[in-house]
Protein backbone atom coordinates (compact mmCIF):
# COMPACT_ATOMS: atom_id res chain seq x y z
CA UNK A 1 -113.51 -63.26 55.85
CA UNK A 2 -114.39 -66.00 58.31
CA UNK A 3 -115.70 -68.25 55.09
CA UNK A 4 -112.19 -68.08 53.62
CA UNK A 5 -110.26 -68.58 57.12
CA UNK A 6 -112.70 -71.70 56.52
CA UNK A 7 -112.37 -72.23 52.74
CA UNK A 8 -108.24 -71.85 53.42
CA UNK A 9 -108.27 -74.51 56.13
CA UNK A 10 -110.29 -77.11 54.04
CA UNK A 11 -107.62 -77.31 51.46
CA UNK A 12 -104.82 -77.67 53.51
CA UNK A 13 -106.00 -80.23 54.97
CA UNK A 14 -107.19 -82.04 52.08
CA UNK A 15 -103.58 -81.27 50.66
CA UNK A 16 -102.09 -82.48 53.81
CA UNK A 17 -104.19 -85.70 53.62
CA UNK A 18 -103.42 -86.33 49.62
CA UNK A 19 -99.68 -85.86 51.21
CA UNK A 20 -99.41 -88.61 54.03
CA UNK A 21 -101.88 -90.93 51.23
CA UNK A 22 -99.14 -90.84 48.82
CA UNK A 23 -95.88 -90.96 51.56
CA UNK A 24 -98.17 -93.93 53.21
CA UNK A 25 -98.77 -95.85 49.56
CA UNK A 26 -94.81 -94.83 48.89
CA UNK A 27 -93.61 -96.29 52.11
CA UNK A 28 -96.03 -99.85 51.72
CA UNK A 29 -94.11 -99.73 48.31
CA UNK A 30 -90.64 -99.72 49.51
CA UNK A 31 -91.46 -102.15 52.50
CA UNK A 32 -92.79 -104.73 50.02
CA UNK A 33 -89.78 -103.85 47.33
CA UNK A 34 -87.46 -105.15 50.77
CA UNK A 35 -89.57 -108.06 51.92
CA UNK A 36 -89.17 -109.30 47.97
CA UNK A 37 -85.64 -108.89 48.02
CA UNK A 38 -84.63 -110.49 51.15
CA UNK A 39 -86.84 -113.89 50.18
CA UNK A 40 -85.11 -113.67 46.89
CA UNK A 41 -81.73 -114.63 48.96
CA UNK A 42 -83.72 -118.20 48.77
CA UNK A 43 -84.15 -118.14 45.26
CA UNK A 44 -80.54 -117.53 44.88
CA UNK A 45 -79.73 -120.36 47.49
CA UNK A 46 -81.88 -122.93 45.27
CA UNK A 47 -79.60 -121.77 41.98
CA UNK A 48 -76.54 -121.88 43.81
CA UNK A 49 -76.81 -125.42 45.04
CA UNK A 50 -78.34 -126.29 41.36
CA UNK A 51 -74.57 -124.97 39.88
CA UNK A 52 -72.71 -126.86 42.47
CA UNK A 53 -74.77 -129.83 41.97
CA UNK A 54 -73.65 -129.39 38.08
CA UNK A 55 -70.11 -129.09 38.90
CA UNK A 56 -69.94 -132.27 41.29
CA UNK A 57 -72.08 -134.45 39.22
CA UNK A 58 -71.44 -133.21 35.43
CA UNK A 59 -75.30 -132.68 35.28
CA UNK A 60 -78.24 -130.66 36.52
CA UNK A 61 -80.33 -132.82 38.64
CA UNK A 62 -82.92 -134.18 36.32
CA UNK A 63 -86.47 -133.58 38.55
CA UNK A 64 -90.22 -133.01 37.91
CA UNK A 65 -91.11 -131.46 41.15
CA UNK A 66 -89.44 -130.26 44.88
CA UNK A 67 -89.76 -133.74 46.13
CA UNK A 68 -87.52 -135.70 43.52
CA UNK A 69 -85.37 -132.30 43.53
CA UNK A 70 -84.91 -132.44 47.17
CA UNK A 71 -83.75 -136.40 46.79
CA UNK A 72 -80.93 -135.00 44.52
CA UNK A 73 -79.79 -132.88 47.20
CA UNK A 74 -79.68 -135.24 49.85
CA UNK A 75 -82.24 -133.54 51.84
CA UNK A 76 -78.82 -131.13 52.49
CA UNK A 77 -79.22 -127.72 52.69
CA UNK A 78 -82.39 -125.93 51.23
CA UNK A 79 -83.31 -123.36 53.85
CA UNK A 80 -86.55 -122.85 52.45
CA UNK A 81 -87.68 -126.07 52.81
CA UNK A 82 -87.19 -125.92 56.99
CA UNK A 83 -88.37 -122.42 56.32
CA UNK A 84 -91.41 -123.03 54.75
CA UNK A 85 -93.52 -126.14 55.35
CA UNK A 86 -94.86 -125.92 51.34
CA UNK A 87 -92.18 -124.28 50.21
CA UNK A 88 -93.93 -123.43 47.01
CA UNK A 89 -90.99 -124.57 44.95
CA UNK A 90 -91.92 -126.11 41.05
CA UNK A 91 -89.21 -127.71 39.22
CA UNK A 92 -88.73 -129.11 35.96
CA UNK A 93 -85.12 -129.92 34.50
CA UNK A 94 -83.26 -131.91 31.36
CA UNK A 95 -79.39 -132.70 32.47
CA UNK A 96 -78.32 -129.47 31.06
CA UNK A 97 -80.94 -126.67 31.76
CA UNK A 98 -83.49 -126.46 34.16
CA UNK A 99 -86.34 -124.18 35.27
CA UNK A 100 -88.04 -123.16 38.31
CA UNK A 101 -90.67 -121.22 39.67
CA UNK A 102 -90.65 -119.87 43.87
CA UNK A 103 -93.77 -118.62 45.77
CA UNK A 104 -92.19 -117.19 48.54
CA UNK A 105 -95.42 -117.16 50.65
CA UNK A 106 -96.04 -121.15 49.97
CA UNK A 107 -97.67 -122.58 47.10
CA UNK A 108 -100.59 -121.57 48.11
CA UNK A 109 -100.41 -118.10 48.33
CA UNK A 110 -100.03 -117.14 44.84
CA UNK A 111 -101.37 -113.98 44.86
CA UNK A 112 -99.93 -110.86 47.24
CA UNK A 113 -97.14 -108.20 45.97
CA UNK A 114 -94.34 -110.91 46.48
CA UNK A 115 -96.02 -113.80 44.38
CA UNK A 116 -93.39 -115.47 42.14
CA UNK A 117 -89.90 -115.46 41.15
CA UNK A 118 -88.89 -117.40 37.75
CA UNK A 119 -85.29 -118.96 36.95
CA UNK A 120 -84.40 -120.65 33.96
CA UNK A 121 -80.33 -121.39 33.13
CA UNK A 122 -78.56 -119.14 35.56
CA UNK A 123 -81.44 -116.13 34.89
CA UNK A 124 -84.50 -114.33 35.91
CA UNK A 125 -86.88 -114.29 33.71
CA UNK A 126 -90.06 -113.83 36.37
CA UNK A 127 -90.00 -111.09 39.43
CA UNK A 128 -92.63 -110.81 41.59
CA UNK A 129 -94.65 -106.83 41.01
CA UNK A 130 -93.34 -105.07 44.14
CA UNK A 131 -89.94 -105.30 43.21
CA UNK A 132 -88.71 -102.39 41.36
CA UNK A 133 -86.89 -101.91 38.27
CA UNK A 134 -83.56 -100.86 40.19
CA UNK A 135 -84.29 -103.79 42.57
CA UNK A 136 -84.60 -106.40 39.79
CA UNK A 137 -81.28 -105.06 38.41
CA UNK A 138 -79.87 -105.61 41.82
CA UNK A 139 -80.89 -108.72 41.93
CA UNK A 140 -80.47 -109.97 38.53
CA UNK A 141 -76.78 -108.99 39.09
CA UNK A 142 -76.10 -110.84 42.50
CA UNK A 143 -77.39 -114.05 41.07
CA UNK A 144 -74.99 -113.86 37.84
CA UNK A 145 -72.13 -112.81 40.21
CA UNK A 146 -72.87 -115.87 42.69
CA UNK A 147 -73.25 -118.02 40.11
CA UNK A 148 -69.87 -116.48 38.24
CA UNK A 149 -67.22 -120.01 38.02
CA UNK A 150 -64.47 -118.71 40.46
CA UNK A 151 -61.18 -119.04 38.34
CA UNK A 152 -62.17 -119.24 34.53
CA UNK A 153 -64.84 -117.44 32.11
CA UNK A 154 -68.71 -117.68 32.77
């Protein structure tokens, strides 16, 4: 009897511990889905001021890296670059289309659950892996909507 009372107690605690493992790698899950999202307000920032550079000058600015990019803004207005002091921003753009590529953590930090965020014309096309599905929806869906022309079709 005593060997079961024993027996009994061993697996509920085993089940107990393979219950707080999951609910802890669940909740590091969700914490790093949230700390993506919120630095992809920044990658959003760098598109919006690309569309309103487009609609002042006729043209995206034409750039090979954050530095020349930076020039074309007038050192105005990118948060991330007082945020960050590499702000792990690469560039490359034509007059009409442009791509870039954001390491929130700096450019040297590539690695990590909130690595790299790709735009290319208005678009994600690269999400970090902690982001989830639903999240990149989310997201995907406030950039086109920020980006949206007020007054006229997109």
């Amino acid at each position: 009897m005593q060997k079961r009372g024993v027996a009994l107690l061993v697996v509920v605690l085993l089940a107990a511990g393979a219950v707080a493992y999951a609910a802890a790698n669940r909740l590091t899950a969700d914490i790093d889905d949230s700390k993506c999202r919120a630095r992809a307000r920044e990658v959003i920032q760098v598109a919006e001021r690309l569309e309103r550079h487009k609609r002042e000058h006729g043209a995206y600015p034409v750039a090979h890296d954050w530095a020349t990019l930076n020039v074309s803004f007038g050192y105005d207005a990118l948060s991330i670059h007082t945020s960050l002091g590499d702000p792990g921003l690469f560039y490359a753009s034509t007059s009409d289309g442009y791509q870039f590529a954001y390491f929130p953590n700096g450019a040297g930090q590539l690695g990590g659950p909130c690595s790299c965020f790709v735009v290319q014309d208005r678009h994600f096309v690269g999400f970090p892996p902690a982001l989830s599905p639903k999240s990149v929806a989310r997201l995907q869906d406030s950039l086109e909507s920020t980006l949206r022309p007020t007054g006229g079709a997109p």
